[in-house]
Protein backbone atom coordinates (compact mmCIF):
# COMPACT_ATOMS: atom_id res chain seq x y z
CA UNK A 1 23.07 -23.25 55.63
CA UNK A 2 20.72 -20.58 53.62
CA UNK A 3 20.76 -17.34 55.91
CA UNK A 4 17.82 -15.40 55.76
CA UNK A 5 18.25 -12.28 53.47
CA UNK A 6 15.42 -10.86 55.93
CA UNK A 7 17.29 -10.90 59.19
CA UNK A 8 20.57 -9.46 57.76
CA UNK A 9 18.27 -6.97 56.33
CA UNK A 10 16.70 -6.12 59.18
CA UNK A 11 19.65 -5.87 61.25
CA UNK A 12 21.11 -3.79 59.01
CA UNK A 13 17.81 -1.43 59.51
CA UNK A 14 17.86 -1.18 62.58
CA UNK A 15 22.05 -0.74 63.36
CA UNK A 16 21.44 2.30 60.79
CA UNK A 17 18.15 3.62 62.44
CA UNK A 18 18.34 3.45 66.22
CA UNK A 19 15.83 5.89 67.10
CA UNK A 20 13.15 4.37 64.92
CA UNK A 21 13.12 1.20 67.01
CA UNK A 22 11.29 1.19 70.38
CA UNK A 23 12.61 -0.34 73.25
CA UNK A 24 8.77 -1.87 73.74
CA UNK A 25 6.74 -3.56 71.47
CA UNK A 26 6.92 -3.89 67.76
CA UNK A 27 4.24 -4.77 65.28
CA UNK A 28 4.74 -6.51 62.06
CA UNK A 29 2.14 -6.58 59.03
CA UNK A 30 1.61 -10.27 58.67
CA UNK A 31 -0.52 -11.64 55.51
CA UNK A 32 0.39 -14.83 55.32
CA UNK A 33 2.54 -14.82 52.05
CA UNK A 34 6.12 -15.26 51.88
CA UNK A 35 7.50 -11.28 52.70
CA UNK A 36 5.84 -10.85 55.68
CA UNK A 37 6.41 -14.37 56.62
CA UNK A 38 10.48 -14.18 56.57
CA UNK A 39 10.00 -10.39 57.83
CA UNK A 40 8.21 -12.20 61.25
CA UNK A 41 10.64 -15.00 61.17
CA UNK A 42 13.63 -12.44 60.90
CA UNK A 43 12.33 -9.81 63.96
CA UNK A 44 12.01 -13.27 66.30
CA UNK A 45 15.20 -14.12 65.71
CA UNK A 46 16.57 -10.76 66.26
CA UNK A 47 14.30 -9.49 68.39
CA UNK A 48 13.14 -12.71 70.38
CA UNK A 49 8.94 -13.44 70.10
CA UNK A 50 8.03 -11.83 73.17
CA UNK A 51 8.77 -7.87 72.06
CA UNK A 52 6.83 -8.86 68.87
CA UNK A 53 2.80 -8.41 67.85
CA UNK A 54 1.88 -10.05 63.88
CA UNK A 55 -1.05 -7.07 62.75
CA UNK A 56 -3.19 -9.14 60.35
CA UNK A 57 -5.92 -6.69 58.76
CA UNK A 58 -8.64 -9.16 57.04
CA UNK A 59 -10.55 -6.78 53.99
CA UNK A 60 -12.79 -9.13 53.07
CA UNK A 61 -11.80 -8.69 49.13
CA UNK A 62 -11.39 -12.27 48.45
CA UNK A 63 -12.82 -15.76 48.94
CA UNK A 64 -9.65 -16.43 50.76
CA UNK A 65 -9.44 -14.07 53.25
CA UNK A 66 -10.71 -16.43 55.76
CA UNK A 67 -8.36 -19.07 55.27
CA UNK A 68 -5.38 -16.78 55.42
CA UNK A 69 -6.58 -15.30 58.76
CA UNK A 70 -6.81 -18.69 60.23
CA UNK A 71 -2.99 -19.24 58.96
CA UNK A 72 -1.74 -16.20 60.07
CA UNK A 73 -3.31 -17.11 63.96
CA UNK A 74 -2.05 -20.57 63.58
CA UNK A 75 1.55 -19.58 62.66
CA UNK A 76 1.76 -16.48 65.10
CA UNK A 77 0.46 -19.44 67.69
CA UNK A 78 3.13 -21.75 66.46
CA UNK A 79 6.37 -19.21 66.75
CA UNK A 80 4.73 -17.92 70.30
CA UNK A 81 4.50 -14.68 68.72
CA UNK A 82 0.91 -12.24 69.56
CA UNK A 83 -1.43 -11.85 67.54
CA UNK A 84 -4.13 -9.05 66.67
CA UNK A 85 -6.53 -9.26 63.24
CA UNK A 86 -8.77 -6.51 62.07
CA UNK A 87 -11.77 -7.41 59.83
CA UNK A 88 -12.54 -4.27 57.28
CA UNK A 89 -15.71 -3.91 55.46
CA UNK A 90 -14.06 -1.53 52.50
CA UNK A 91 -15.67 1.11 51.18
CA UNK A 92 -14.68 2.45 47.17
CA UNK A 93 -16.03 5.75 46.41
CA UNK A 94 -17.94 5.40 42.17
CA UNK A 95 -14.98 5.45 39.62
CA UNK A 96 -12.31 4.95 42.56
CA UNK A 97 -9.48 2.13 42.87
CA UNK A 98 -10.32 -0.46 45.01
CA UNK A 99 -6.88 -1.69 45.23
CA UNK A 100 -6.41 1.96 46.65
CA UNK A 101 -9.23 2.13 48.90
CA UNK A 102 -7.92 -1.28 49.91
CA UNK A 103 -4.69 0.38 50.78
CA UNK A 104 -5.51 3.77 52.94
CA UNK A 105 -8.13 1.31 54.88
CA UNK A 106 -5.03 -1.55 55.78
CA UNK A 107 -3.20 1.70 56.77
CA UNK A 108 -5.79 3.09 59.22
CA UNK A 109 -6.57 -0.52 60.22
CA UNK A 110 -2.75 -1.46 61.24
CA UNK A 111 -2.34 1.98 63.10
CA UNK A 112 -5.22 1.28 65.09
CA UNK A 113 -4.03 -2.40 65.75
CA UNK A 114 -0.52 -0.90 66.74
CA UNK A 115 -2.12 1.31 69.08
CA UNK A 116 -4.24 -1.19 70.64
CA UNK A 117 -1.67 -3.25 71.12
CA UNK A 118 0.96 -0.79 72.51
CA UNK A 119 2.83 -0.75 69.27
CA UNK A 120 5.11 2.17 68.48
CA UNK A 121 6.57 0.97 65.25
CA UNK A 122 5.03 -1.27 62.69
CA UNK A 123 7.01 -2.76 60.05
CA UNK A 124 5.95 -3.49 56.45
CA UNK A 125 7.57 -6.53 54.44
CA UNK A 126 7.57 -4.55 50.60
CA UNK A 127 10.51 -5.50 49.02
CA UNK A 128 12.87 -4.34 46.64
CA UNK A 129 11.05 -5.82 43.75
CA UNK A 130 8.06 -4.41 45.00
CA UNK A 131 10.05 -0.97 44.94
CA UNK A 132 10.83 -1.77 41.24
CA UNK A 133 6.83 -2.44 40.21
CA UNK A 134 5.80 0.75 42.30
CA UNK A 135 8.39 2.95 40.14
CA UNK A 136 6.98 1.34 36.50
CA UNK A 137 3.36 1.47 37.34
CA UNK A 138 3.98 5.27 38.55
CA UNK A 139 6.36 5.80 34.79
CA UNK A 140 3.73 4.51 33.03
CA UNK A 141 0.73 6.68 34.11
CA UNK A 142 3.50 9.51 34.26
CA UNK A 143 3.97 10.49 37.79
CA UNK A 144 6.39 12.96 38.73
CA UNK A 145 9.07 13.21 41.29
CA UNK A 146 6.19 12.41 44.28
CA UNK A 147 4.93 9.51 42.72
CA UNK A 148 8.34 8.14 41.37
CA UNK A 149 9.89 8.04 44.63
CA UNK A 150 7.88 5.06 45.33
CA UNK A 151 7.77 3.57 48.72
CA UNK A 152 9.56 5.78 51.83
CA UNK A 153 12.13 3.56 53.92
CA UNK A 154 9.65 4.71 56.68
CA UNK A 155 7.06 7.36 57.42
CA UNK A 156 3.91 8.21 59.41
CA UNK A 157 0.52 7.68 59.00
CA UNK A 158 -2.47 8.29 61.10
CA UNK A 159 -0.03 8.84 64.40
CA UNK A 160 2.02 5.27 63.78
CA UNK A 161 5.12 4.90 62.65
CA UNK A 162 5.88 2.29 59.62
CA UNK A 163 9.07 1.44 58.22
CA UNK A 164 10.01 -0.97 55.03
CA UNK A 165 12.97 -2.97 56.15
CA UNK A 166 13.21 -5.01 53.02
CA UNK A 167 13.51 -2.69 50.10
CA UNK A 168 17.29 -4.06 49.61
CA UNK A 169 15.71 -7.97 49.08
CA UNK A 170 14.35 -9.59 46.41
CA UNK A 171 11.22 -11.65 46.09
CA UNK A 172 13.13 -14.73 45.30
CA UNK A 173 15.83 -14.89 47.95
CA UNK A 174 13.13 -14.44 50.57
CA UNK A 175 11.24 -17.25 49.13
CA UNK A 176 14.12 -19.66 48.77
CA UNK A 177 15.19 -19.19 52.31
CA UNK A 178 11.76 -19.94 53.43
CA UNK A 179 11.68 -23.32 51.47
CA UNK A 180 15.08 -24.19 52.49
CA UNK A 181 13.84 -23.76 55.95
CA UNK A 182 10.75 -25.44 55.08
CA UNK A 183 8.59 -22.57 56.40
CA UNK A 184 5.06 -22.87 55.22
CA UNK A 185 3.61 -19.69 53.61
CA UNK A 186 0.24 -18.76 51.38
CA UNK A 187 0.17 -17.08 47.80
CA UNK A 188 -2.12 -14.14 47.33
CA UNK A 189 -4.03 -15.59 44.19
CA UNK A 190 -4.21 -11.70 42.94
CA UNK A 191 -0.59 -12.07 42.55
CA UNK A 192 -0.73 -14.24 39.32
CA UNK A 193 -4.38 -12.41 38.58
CA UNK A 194 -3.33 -10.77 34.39
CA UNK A 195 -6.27 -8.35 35.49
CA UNK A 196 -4.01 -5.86 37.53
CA UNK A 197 -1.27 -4.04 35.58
CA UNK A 198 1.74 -4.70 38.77
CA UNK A 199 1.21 -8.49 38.30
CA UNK A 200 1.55 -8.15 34.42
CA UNK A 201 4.39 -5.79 34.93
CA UNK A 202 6.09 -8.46 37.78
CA UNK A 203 5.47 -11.65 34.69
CA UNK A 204 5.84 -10.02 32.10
CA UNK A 205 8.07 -6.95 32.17
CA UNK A 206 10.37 -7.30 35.29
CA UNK A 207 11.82 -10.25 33.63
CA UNK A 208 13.23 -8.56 30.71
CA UNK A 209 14.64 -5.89 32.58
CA UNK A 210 16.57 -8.31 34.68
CA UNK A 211 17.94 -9.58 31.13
CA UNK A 212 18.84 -6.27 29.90
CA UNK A 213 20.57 -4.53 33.48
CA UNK A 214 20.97 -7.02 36.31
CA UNK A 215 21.38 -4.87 38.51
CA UNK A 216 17.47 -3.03 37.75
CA UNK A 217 16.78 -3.38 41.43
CA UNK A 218 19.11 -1.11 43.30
CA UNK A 219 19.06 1.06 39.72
CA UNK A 220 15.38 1.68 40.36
CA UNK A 221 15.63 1.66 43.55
CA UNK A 222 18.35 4.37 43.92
CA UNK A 223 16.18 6.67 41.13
CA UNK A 224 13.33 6.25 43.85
CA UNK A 225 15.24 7.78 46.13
CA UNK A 226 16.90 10.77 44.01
CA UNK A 227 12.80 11.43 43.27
CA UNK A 228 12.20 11.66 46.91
CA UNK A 229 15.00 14.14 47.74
CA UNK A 230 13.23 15.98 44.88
CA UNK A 231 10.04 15.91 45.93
CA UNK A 232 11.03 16.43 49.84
CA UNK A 233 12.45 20.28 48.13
CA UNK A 234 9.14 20.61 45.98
CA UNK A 235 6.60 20.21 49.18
CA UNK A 236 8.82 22.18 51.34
CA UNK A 237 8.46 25.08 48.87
CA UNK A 238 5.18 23.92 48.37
CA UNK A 239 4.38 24.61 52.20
CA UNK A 240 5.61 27.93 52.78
CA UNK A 241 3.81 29.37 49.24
CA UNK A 242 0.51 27.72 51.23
CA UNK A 243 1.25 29.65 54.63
CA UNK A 244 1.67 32.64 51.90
CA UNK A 245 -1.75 31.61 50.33
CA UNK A 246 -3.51 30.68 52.97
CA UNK A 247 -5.97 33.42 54.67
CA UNK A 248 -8.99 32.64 57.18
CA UNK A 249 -11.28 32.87 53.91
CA UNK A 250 -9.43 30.49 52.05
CA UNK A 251 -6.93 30.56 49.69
CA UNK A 252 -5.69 34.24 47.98
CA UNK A 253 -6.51 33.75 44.45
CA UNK A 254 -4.40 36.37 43.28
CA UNK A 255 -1.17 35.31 45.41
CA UNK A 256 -1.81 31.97 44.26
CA UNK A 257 -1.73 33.42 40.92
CA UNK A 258 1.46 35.07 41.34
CA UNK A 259 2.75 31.53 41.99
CA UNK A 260 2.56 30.56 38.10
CA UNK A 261 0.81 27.39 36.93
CA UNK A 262 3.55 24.73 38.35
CA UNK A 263 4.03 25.63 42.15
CA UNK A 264 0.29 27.05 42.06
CA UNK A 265 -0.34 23.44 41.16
CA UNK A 266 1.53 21.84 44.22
CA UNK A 267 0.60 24.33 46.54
CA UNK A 268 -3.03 23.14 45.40
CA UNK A 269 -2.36 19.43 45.55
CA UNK A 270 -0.71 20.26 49.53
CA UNK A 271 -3.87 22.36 50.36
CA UNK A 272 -6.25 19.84 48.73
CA UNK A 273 -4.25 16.63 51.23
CA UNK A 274 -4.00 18.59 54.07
CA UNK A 275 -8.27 18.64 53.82
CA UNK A 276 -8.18 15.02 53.06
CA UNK A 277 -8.84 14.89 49.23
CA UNK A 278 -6.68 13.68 46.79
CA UNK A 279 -6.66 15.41 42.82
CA UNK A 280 -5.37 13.37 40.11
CA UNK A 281 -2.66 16.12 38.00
CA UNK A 282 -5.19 16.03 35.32
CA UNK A 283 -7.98 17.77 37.18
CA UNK A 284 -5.45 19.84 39.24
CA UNK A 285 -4.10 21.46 35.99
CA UNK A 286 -7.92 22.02 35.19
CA UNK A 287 -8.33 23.86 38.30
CA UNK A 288 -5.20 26.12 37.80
CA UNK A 289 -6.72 27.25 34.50
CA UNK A 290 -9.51 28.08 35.90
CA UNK A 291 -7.27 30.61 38.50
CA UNK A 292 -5.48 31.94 36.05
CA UNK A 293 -8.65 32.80 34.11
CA UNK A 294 -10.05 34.61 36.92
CA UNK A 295 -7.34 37.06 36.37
CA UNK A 296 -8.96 38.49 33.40
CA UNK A 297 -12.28 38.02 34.83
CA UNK A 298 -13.59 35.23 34.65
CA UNK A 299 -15.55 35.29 38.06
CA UNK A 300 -17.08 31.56 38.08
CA UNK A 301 -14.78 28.90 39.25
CA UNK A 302 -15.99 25.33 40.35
CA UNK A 303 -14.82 22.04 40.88
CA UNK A 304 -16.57 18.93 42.44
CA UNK A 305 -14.76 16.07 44.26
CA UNK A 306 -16.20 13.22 45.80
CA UNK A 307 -17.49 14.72 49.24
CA UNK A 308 -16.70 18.38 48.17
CA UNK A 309 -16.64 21.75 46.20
CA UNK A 310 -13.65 23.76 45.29
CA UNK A 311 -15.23 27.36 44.53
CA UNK A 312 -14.30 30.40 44.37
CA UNK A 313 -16.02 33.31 46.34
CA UNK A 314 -14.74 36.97 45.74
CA UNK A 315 -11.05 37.22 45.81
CA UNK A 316 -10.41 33.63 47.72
CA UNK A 317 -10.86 29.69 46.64
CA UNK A 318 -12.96 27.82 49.34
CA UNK A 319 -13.57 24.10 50.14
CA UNK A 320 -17.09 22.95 50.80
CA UNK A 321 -18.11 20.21 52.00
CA UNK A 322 -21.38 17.60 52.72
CA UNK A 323 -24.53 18.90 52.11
CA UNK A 324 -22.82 21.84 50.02
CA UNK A 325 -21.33 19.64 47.68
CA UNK A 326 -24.23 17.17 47.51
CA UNK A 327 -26.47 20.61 46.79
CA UNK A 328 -24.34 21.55 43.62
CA UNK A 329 -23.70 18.34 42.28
């Protein structure tokens, strides 16, 4: 018989990180579709149904959404397993992504589920094909080491810990084991949708790279991970020139200047995160020009975000926000 790729996957997981699994109750993202489906399946199996909680987060995006919630209850209620929904009502910001909004929401959404719930550890079903996708769409609008390393193994978010189990599988083997078992599971119609770039890139690109190196998924995979380690050296640098920056006025122009236009760049991205707004490297590098021309002078400095003002006020940058920002807009 078929085994399920998930389970020896997942056992592998959690043999190799003992420390990340709770000896209480663990949550799993459940949509409906076929990862998440053989990720549930798997953690009963290994973990037996009791110790287990499905987190379905319902955004309200699709004419579907319904209809997948009442699956996801139906098969949680069919393997004995718990289950929790949260419905979102998900707000995009003018000119923002609403696949990302989408995103950072499902995040908040399954940490707060996981909480409720008594949830320590939440696991996500991404696979490694999803891996490969997340490393072309970040080539192609040219990312650097942060956004080529793709998808962490596991990190936290909004005090919950979430791990990726899956990122050795591949979307097929999951789905074949599921059919050989004759486990029922729903297709996200946005999956086959031409209009977003990572479903063109899974039809249409993915399958020539499999032609041309068979091996693409632990390739990718394994340059994900050298970009990590990169970028895990670049924001711990990036940290300590920001506790060098930093000052209870804001941040020293003229140490940040010191910095030169790369690391005064990250330092500005980690500052810019840490106060919950996010700079694409386009308007960053803006905003370093516009430090660097202060040395020679140049006393007004500005730049508006969504809910706030970067300025700068004598010798320091400062973050406004609210009413400030709506006031100079």
């Amino acid at each position: 018989m078929l085994k399920n790729p998930a389970l020896a996957a997942l056992t592998r997981f959690a043999a190799q990180h003992p420390a990340l699994v709770p000896a209480g109750r663990i949550g799993i993202a459940f949509s409906g579709g076929a990862d998440s489906t053989a990720l549930l399946w798997a953690a009963r199996e290994l973990w037996g149904h009791e110790r287990l909680c499905a987190l379905h987060v319902n955004h309200q995006l699709q004419a579907s959404a319904e209809s997948f919630a009442r699956h996801c209850a139906l098969a949680c209620s069919g393997l004995g397993v718990a289950y929790a929904e949260s419905v979102l009502q998900v707000e995009v910001a003018p000119g923002a992504s609403v696949e990302e909004a989408a995103r950072e929401a499902r995040y908040l959404a399954l940490a707060e589920l996981a909480k409720a719930q008594g949830c320590a550890l939440v696991l996500l079903a991404q696979h490694g094909d999803d891996q490969v996708e997340t490393v072309l769409l970040a080539l192609l609008r040219g990312a650097g080491p942060r956004g080529l390393a793709a998808m962490p193994a596991q990190m936290q978010r909004h005090g919950c810990t979430f791990a990726r189990p899956l990122l050795e599988c591949g979307a097929a083997e999951l789905r074949d084991w599921l059919k050989a078992r004759d486990v029922h599971f729903l297709d996200d119609p946005m999956n086959a949708d031409p209009a977003f770039r990572r479903s063109r890139i899974r039809h249409e690109l993915v399958p020539v790279l499999a032609r041309l190196e068979p091996a693409y998924r632990q390739t990718l995979g394994r340059s994900a991970a050298l970009c990590a380690a990169v970028d895990l050296q670049i924001q711990e640098r990036a940290a300590q020139q920001l506790r060098d920056c930093l000052q209870p006025q804001g941040l020293h122009l003229a140490t940040l200047r010191a910095l030169g236009a790369a690391s005064a760049g990250e330092v500005l991205r980690l500052w810019l995160r840490q106060n919950g707004q996010r700079l694409d490297r386009a308007r960053t590098d803006e905003l370093v020009r516009q430090i660097l021309r202060t040395e020679r002078g140049a006393h007004r400095l500005e730049l508006r975000l969504t809910t706030c003002v970067v300025l700068r006020q004598g010798a320091f940058l400062l973050l406004r926000r609210g009413d400030a920002a709506q006031d100079r807009a």
